[in-house]
Protein backbone atom coordinates (compact mmCIF):
# COMPACT_ATOMS: atom_id res chain seq x y z
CA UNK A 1 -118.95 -40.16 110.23
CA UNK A 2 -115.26 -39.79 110.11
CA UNK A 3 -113.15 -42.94 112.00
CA UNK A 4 -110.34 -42.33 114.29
CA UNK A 5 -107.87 -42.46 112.05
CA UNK A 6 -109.57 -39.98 109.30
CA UNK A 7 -109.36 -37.38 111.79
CA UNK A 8 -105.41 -38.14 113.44
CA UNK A 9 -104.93 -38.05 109.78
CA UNK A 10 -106.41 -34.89 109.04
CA UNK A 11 -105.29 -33.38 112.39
CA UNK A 12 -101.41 -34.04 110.91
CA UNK A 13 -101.94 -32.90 107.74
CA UNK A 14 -103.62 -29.55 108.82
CA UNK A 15 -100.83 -29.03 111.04
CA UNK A 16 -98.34 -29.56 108.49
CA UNK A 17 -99.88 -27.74 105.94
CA UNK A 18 -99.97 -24.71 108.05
CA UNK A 19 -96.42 -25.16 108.34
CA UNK A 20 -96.13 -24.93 104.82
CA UNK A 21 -98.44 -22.25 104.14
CA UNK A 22 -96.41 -19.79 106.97
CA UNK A 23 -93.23 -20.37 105.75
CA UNK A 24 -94.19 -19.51 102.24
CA UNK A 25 -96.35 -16.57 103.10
CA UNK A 26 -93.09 -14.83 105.24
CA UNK A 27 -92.50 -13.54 102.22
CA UNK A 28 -95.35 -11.65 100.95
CA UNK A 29 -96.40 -8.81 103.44
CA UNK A 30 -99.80 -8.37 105.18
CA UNK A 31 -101.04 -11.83 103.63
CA UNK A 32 -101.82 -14.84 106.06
CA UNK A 33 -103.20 -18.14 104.96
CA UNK A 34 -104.19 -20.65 107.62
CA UNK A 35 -105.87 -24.40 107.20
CA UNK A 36 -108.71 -23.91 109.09
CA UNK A 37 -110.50 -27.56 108.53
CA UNK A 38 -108.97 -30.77 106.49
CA UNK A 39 -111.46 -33.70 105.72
CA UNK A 40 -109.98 -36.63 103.92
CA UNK A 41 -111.71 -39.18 102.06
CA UNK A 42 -112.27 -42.48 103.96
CA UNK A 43 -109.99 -44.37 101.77
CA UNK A 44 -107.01 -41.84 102.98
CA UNK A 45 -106.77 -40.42 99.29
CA UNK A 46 -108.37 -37.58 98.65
CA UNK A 47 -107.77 -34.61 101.09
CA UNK A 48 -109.60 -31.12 100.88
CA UNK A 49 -108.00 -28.61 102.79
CA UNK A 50 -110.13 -25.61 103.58
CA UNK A 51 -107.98 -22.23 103.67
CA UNK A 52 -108.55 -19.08 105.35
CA UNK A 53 -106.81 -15.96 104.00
CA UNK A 54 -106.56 -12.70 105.11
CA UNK A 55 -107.13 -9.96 104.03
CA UNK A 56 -110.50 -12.05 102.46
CA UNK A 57 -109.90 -9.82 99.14
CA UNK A 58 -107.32 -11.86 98.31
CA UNK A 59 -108.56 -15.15 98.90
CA UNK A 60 -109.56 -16.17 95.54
CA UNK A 61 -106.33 -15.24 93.85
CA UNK A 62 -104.29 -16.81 96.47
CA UNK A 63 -106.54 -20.06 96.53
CA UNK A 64 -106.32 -20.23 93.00
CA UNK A 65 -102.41 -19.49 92.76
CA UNK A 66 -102.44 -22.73 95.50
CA UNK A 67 -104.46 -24.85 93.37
CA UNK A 68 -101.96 -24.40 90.27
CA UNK A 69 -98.99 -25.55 92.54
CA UNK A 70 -100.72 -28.51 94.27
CA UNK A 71 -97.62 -30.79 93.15
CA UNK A 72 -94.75 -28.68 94.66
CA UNK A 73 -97.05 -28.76 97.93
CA UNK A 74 -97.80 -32.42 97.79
CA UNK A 75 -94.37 -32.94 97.76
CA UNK A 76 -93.06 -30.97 100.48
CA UNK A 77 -96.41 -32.85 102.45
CA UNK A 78 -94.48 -35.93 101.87
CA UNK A 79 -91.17 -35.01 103.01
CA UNK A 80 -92.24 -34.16 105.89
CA UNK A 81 -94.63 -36.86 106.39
CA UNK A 82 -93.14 -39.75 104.63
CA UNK A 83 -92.64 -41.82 108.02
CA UNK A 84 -95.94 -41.86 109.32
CA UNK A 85 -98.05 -42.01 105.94
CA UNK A 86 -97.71 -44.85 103.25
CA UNK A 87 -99.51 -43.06 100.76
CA UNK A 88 -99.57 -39.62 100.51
CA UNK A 89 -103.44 -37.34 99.70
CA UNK A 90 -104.04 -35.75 96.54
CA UNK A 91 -104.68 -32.40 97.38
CA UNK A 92 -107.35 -30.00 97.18
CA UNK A 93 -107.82 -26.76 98.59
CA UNK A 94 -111.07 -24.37 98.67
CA UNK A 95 -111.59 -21.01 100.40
CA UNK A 96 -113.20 -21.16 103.76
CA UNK A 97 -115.31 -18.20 103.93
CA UNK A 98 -117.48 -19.21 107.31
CA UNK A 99 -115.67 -16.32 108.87
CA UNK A 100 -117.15 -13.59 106.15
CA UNK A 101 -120.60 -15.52 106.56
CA UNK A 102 -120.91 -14.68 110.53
CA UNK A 103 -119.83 -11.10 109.97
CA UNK A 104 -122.85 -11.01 107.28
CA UNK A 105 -125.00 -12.98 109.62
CA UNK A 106 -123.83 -10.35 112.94
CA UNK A 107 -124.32 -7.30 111.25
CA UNK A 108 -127.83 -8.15 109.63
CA UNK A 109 -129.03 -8.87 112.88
CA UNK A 110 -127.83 -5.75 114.55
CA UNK A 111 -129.82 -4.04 112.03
């Protein structure tokens, strides 16, 4: 059961991370990476950020390219947060593929 703060917690960080994630991805055409779910550990210092990419056939590579740069992300987190967290999450992000598992789940039971 996550508290109160867990989720205003989460709430910012998702928001800011998306942020992040759209002003890097300006650059690369026809990609879009959004934060579709953050849960952070109840001692504030662990967050896992759960990305949705499009198109899905890049998601591993892009997830993975994420994952290598966690610092340079972290950091920019904690300029932009710095006044309303003390400490700032360690980061770590996973592919959120619920969106591939209900076209899977649709289609098999149109069949």
């Amino acid at each position: 059961m996550e508290t109160t703060r867990q989720s205003k917690i989460a709430r910012l960080l998702q928001k800011e991370l998306s942020d992040i994630f759209l002003m890097q991805t300006k650059a690369m055409n026809g990609t879009l990476v959004s934060v579709s779910v953050v849960r952070i550990s109840p001692d504030l210092s662990i967050a896992r950020a759960y990305l949705s990419v499009f198109p899905s056939e890049k998601s591993e590579e892009i997830v993975t390219n994420i994952n290598m740069n966690t610092k340079t992300i972290r950091y920019e987190l904690g300029t932009r947060v710095r006044h309303q967290l003390r400490i700032i999450p360690e980061l770590k992000f996973f592919v959120d593929d619920s969106l591939d598992y209900i076209e899977k789940i649709d289609s098999l039971l149109k069949e």
